[in-house]
Every structure is written in structure tokens, then in C-alpha cells.
Protein backbone atom coordinates (compact mmCIF):
# COMPACT_ATOMS: atom_id res chain seq x y z
CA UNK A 1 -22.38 -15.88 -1.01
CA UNK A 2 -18.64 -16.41 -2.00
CA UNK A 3 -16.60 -17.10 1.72
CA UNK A 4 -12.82 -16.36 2.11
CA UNK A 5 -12.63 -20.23 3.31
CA UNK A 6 -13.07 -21.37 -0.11
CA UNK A 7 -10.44 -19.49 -2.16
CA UNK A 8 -7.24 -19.96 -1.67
CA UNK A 9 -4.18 -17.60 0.63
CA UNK A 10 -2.34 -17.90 -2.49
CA UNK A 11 -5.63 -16.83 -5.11
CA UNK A 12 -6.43 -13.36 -3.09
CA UNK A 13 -2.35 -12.32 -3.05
CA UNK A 14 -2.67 -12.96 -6.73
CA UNK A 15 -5.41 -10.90 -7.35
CA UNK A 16 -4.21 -8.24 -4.62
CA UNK A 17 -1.04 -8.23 -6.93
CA UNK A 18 -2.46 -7.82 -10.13
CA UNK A 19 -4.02 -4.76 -9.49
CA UNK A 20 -1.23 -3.52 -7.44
CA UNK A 21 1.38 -3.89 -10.33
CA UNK A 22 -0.70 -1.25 -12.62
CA UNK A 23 0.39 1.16 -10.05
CA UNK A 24 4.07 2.70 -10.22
CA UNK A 25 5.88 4.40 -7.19
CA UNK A 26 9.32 6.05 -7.63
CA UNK A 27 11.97 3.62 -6.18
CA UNK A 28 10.67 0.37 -6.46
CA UNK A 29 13.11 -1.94 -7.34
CA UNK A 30 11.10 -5.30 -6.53
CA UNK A 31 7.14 -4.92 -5.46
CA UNK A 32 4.85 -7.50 -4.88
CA UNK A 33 5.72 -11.38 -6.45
CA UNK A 34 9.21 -11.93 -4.26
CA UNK A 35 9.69 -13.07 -0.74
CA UNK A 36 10.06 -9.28 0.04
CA UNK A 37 9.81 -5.43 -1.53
CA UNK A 38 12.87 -3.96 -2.23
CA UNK A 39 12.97 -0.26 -2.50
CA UNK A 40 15.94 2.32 -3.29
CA UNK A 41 15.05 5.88 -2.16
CA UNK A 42 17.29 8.90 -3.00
CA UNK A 43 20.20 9.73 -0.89
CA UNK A 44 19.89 12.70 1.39
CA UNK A 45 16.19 11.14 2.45
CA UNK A 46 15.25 9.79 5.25
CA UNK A 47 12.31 7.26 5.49
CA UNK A 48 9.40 7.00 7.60
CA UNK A 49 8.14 4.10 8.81
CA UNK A 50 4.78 3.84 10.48
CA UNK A 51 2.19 0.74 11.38
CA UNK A 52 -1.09 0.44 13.17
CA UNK A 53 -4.12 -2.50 13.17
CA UNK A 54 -7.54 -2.44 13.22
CA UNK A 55 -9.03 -5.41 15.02
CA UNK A 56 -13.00 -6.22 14.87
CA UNK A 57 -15.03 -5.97 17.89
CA UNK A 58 -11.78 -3.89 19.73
CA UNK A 59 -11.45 -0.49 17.08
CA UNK A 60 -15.16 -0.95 15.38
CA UNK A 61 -17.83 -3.15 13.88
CA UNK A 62 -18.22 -4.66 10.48
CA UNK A 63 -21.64 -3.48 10.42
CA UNK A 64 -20.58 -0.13 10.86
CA UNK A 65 -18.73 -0.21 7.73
CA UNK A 66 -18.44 -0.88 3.94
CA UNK A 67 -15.28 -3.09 3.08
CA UNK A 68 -14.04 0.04 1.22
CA UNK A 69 -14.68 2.71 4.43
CA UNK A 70 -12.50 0.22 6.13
CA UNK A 71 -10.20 0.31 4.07
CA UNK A 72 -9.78 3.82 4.22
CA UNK A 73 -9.82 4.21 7.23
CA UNK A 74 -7.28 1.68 7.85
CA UNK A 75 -4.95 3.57 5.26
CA UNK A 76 -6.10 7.18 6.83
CA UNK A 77 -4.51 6.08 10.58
CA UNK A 78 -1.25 5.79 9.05
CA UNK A 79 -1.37 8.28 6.01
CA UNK A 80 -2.01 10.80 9.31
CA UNK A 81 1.32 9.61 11.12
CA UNK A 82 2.86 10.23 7.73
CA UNK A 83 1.69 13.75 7.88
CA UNK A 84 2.27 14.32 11.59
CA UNK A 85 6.49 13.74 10.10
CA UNK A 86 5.97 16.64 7.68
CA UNK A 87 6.67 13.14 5.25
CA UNK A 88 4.93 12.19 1.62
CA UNK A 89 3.64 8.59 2.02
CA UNK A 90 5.11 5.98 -0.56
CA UNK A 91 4.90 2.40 0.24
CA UNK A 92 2.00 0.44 1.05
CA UNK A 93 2.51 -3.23 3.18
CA UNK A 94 -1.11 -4.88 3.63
CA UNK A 95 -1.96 -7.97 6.32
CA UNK A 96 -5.27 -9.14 6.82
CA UNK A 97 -6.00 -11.82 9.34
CA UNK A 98 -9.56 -13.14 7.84
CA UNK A 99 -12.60 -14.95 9.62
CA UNK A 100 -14.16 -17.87 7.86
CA UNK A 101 -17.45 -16.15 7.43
CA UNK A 102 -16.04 -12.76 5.94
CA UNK A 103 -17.40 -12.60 2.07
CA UNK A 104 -14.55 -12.23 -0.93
CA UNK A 105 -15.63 -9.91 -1.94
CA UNK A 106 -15.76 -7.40 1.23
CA UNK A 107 -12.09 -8.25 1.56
CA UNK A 108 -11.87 -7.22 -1.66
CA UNK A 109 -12.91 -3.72 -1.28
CA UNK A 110 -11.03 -3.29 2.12
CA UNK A 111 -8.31 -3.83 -0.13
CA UNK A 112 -9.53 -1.22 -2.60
CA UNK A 113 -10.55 1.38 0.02
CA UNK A 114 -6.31 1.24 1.03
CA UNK A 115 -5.16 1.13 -2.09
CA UNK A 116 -7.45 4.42 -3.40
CA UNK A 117 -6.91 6.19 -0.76
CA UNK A 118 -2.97 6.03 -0.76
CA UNK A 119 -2.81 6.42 -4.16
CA UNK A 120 -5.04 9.79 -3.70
CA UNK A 121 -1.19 10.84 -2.10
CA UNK A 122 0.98 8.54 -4.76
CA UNK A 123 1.58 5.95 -2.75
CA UNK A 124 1.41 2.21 -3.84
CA UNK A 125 0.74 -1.18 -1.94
CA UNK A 126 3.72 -3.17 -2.94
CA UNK A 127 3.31 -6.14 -0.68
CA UNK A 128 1.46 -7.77 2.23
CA UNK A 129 0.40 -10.94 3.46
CA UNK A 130 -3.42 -12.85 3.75
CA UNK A 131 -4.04 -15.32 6.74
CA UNK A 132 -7.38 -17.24 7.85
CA UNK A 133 -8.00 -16.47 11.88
CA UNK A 134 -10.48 -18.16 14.14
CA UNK A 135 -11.72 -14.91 15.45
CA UNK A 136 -12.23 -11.50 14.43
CA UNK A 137 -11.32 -9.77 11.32
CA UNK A 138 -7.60 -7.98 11.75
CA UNK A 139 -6.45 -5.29 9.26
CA UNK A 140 -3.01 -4.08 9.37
CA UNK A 141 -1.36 -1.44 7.38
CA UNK A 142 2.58 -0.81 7.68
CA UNK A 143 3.21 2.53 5.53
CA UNK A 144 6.65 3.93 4.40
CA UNK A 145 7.18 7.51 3.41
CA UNK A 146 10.14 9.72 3.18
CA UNK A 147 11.00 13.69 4.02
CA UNK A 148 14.24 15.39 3.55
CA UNK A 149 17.51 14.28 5.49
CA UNK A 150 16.97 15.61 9.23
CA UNK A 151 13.77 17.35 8.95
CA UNK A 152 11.41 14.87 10.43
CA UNK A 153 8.84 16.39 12.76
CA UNK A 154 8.92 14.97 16.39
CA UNK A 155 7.01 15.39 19.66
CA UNK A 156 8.64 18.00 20.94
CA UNK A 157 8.65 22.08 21.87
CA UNK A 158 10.19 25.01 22.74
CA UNK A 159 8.92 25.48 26.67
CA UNK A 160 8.55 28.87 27.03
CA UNK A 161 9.14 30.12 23.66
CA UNK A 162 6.05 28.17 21.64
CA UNK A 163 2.26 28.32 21.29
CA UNK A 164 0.12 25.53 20.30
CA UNK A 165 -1.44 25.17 17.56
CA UNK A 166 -4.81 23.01 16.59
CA UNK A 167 -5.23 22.23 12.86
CA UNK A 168 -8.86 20.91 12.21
CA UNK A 169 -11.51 20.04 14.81
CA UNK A 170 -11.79 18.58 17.51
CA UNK A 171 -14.46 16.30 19.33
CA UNK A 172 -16.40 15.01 15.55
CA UNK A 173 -15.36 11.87 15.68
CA UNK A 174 -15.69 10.80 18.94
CA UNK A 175 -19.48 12.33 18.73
CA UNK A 176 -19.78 10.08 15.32
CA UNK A 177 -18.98 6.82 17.16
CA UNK A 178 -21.99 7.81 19.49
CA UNK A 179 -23.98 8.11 16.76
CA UNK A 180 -23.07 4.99 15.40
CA UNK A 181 -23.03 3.32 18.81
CA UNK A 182 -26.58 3.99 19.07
CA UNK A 183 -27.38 2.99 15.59
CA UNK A 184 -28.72 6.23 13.97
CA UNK A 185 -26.17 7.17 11.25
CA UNK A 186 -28.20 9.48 9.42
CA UNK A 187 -29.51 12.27 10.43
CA UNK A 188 -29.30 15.09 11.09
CA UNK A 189 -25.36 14.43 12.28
CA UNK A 190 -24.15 12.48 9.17
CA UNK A 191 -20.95 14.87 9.04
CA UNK A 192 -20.51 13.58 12.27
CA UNK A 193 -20.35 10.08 11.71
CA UNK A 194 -18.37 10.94 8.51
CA UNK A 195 -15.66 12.49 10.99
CA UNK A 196 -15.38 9.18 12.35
CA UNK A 197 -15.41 6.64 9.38
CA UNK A 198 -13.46 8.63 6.84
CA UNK A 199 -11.26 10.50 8.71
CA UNK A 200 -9.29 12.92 6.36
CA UNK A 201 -5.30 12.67 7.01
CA UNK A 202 -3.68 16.21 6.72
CA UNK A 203 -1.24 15.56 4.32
CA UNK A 204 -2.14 18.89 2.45
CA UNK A 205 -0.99 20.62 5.62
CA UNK A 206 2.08 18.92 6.13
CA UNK A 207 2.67 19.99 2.39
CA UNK A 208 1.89 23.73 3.01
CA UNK A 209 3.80 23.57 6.40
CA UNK A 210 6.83 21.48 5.82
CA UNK A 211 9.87 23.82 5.47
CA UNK A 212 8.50 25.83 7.70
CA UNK A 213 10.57 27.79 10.19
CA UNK A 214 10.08 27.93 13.43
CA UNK A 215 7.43 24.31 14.05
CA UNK A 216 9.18 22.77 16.15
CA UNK A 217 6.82 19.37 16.87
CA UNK A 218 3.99 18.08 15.59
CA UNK A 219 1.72 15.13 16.82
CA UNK A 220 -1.55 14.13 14.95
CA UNK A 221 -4.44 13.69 17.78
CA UNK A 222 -5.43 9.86 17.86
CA UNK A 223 -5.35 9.09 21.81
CA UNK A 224 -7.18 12.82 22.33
CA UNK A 225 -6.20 15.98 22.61
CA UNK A 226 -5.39 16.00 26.06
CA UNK A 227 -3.67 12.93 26.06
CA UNK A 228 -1.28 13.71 23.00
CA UNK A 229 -1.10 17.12 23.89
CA UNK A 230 1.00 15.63 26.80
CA UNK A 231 2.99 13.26 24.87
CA UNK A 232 4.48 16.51 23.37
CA UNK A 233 5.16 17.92 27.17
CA UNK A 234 6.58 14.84 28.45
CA UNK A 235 9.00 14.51 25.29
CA UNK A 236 10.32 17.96 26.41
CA UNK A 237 9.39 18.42 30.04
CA UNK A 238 7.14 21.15 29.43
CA UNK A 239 3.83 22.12 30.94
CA UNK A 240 1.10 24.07 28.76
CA UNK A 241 -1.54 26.59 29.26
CA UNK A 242 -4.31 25.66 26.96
CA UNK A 243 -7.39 28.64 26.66
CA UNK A 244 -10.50 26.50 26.28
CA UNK A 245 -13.01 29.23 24.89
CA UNK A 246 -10.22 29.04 21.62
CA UNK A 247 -10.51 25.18 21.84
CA UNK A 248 -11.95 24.79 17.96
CA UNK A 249 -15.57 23.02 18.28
CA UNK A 250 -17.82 23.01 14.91
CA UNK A 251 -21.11 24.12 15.07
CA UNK A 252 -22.52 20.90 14.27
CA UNK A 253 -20.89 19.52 17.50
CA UNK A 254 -22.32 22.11 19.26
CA UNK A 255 -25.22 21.29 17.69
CA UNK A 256 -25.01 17.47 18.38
CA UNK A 257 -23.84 17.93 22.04
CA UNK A 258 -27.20 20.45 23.08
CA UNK A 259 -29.57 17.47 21.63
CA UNK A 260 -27.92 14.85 23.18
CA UNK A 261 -26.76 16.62 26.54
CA UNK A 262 -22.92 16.27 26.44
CA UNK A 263 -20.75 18.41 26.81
CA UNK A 264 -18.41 19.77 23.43
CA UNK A 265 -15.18 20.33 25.45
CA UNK A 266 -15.54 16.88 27.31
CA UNK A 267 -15.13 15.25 23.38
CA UNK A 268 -12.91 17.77 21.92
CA UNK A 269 -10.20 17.33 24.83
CA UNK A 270 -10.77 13.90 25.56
CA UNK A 271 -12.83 11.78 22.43
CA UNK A 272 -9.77 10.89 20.28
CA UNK A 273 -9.45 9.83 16.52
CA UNK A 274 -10.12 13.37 14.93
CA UNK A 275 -6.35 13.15 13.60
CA UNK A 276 -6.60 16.90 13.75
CA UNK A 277 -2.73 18.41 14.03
CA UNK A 278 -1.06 19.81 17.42
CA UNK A 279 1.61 21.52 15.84
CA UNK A 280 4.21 23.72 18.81
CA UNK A 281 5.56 26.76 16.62
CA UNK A 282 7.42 29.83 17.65
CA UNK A 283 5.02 32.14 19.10
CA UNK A 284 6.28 35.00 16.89
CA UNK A 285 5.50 32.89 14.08
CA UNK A 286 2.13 31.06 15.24
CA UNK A 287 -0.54 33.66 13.15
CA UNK A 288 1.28 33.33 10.08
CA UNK A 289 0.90 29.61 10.37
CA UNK A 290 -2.61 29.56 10.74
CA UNK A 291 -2.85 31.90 8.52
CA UNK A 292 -1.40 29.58 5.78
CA UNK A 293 -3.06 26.67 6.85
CA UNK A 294 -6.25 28.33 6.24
CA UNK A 295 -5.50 29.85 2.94
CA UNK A 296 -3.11 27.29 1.33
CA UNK A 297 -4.32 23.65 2.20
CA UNK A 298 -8.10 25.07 3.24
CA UNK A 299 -7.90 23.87 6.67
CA UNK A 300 -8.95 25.32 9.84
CA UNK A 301 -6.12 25.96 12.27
CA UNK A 302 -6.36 27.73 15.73
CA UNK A 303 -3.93 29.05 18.48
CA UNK A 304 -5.53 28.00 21.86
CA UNK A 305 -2.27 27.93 23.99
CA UNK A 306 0.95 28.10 24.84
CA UNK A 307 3.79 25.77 26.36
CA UNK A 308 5.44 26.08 29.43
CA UNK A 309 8.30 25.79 31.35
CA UNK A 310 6.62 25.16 34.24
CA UNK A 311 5.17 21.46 34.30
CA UNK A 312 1.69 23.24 34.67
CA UNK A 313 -1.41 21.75 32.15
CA UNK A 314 -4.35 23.69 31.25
């Protein structure tokens, strides 16, 4: 089998960049083939910028994945920050730090598992950088988006005044790694492991959502629920009251967690990497999101709390 050791840094860019160039993105004044991207966006924008890696052996397991689930999960991490703005995603930068014994032509497909993905929300990869590493494979995505001058979501709330919102499950990914962990990926809990490997970013919501009044944070749940939940306290110096019977848990969690003796809240609140939404809205205002969420980007979306001015939790 073809190794990355014997073609060249210089080779892969090239063939990264050919395929890259047949995509367009508005604002692109220079994309990949110069020391740098150079990109013009519209005035009265402001622009996003968001990064995270994915490191072998720390974040998952090559065997756990096909070079182009990889890649979109690599892409979904950071198309879900994106979204967590209320932003559209629109630039693409790509580093990959590659073992000797990785194949071409999984790299490859890592590649075109980013690349897809983004471009499933019209954004482009217009630049990046290859490396050889003695050690682990490393896969880094830096994504640019933009929203409207000032409107940026942040961590933040109204103590007092707002509920909290959940939009999508909770606890399916963290049961998925499980799955995988103990190397039965098929059945019965596929949608499980699918939670985990392709996570979907909610991009539609932030769409639906976006110049909506009265959201006054949102954070997309990587960490946990529980722990991001408190990023948004701390940000504010709030405390919450969270009612666990509304926490949202899927039946096939429920399903998963009686046949395998854990407990659903225990991965809902805690597990991490669901990138469900916790969006802080106006109370008054809090049914009429969900409301939308459900009927508008077909996503479910719960009220299961409230923030506080008291530095109470749950």
C-alpha cells in the first residue's frame, strides 16, 4: 500500500489544491497557491474565527474511523462553534501532522470528509499546511465564518429573567464511544455510535434562530452539559435551576442505558460531544423558540430550566 513517506509535502498540497480551486466562496481574493489566503468580507460583518485538533490515541482511534468520518468530524467540531455564534461558516484552513505508516490515500479522504461537509454549508478550504510527525496522526481545522456587525452570540444570560433551553439530545454520543470502546458498533445501537462519529452541527438552527429576539447566549455542548452549562453562569455570575425529568434523553438511550446498566442522566449531564445547543432566551419568549426550532430546522428543542441570580446549580 501507497505510505505518506513516499510522496512528497509539496505533491499532497498540490493535489489538496486542485480540488479545492473548483470550489468558489464569496470574498476570496487569494485561496490556496500563495504564502497565505487573503479574504475581503463585506463591511458591516464581523468574522468568526474558530480552531480545534483532533489528535490520535487522545480524541479517538483510527480504527474507529474511515478517513472520510474523520474528516467530518473534524470539520463538524468547528462548523458547531460556527453555529453556537448564530454565524454561516466560510473559510476552511486544513493542517495535518502525518505518521509514516498512514496510507495516501486515507489522508486523502480525511481531506474529502472536511471539504464535503463544509461545503454541505458553502464553505471552502482555501489553505492549510501537510507535515510528517513521529507520532500520532494530528488533524487540525481553523474555520472562519461571519454574522452581522454586533450580533455574535456569546456565553452569557439574563440571571433571573431567562430559561434554558436544550436543542437536540443529550447523552448519544458519549453512549456511542462506549459502544465503540467495547468494539461492537453495530447493533442494535448503531444511531448511537452515529451520534458520536458524525455528529450533526446545528447550523440549520442557528439559521432559524439568528435574529431572534430575546436569546441572549448560546454555547454548543462539547465539554457536557453540566460543564458548559456553567461556562454560561460563570460568564454572567448566574446560578441555574435545571428540572432533570425535562432533561431530553432519546429512547434509544434509554434503551442502551437499561441493557448496559448506566444511568441516562449520568451521560446526558456529564458525557460531552453531543454538540446539542444551550441557548438562555427570555422566558416570555422560550416556547416560541422551541416551537420554531421544532417546526423550522426539524430539531428537537426543550426548556428544562431556568437561570438564576442566585449562584445556585441544579
Amino acid at each position: 500500500m501507497q505510505r505518506s513517506r513516499k510522496i512528497s509535502e509539496h505533491d499532497l498540497i498540490q493535489t489538496f489544491a486542485r480540488t479545492a480551486k473548483k470550489a468558489t466562496t464569496r470574498g476570496v481574493v487569494v485561496g490556496i497557491g500563495d504564502d497565505a489566503a487573503v479574504v475581503r468580507p463585506r463591511s458591516g460583518e464581523d468574522l468568526v474565527l474558530t480552531t480545534d485538533v483532533m489528535i490520535e490515541g487522545r480524541h479517538f482511534k483510527r480504527q474507529w474511523f474511515s478517513g472520510q468520518e474523520l474528516g467530518w468530524r473534524v470539520a463538524a467540531v468547528n462548523l458547531s462553534d460556527i453555529a453556537a455564534m448564530g454565524a454561516k461558516p466560510l473559510y476552511g484552513l486544513i493542517s495535518l501532522a502525518l505518521p509514516g505508516d498512514i496510507d495516501v490515500a486515507y489522508v486523502k479522504e480525511v481531506e474529502r470528509g472536511i471539504r464535503d461537509h463544509l461545503g454541505l454549508y458553502g464553505a471552502s478550504i482555501i489553505g492549510g499546511n501537510v507535515s510528517g510527525i513521529d507520532g500520532a496522526l494530528v488533524c487540525d481545522l481553523t474555520l472562519v465564518g461571519s454574522v452581522a456587525k454586533g450580533k455574535a452570540w456569546r456565553r452569557s444570560c439574563r440571571p433571573g429573567r431567562d430559561a434554558i433551553v436544550v436543542v437536540g439530545n443529550l447523552g448519544e454520543a458519549r453512549a456511542g464511544l462506549h459502544m465503540l470502546d467495547v468494539e461492537d458498533p453495530e447493533r442494535p445501537f448503531r444511531r448511537l455510535v452515529q451520534a458520536y462519529k458524525k455528529p450533526k452541527p446545528l447550523l440549520e438552527v442557528a439559521d432559524v434562530l439568528r435574529n431572534t429576539r430575546g436569546i441572549h447566549g448560546v454555547i454548543d455542548v462539547s465539554d457536557g452539559f453540566s460543564t458548559d452549562l456553567l461556562h454560561i453562569c460563570e460568564a454572567s455570575g448566574a446560578g441555574c435551576e435545571v428540572e432533570l425529568r425535562c432533561v431530553p434523553l432519546s429512547k434509544t438511550l434509554q434503551e442502551f442505558c437499561m441493557e448496559h446498566g448506566k444511568v441516562p442522566l449520568q451521560l446526558a449531564l456529564h458525557g460531552g460531544e453531543d454538540y446539542a445547543l444551550i441557548v438562555s432566551v427570555d422566558e416570555r419568549k422560550a416556547e416560541s423558540v422551541v416551537t420554531r426550532c421544532r417546526e423550522e430546522a426539524g430539531v428537537r428543542a426543550t426548556v428544562i430550566g431556568r437561570f438564576t441570580t442566585k449562584k445556585r446549580l441544579y
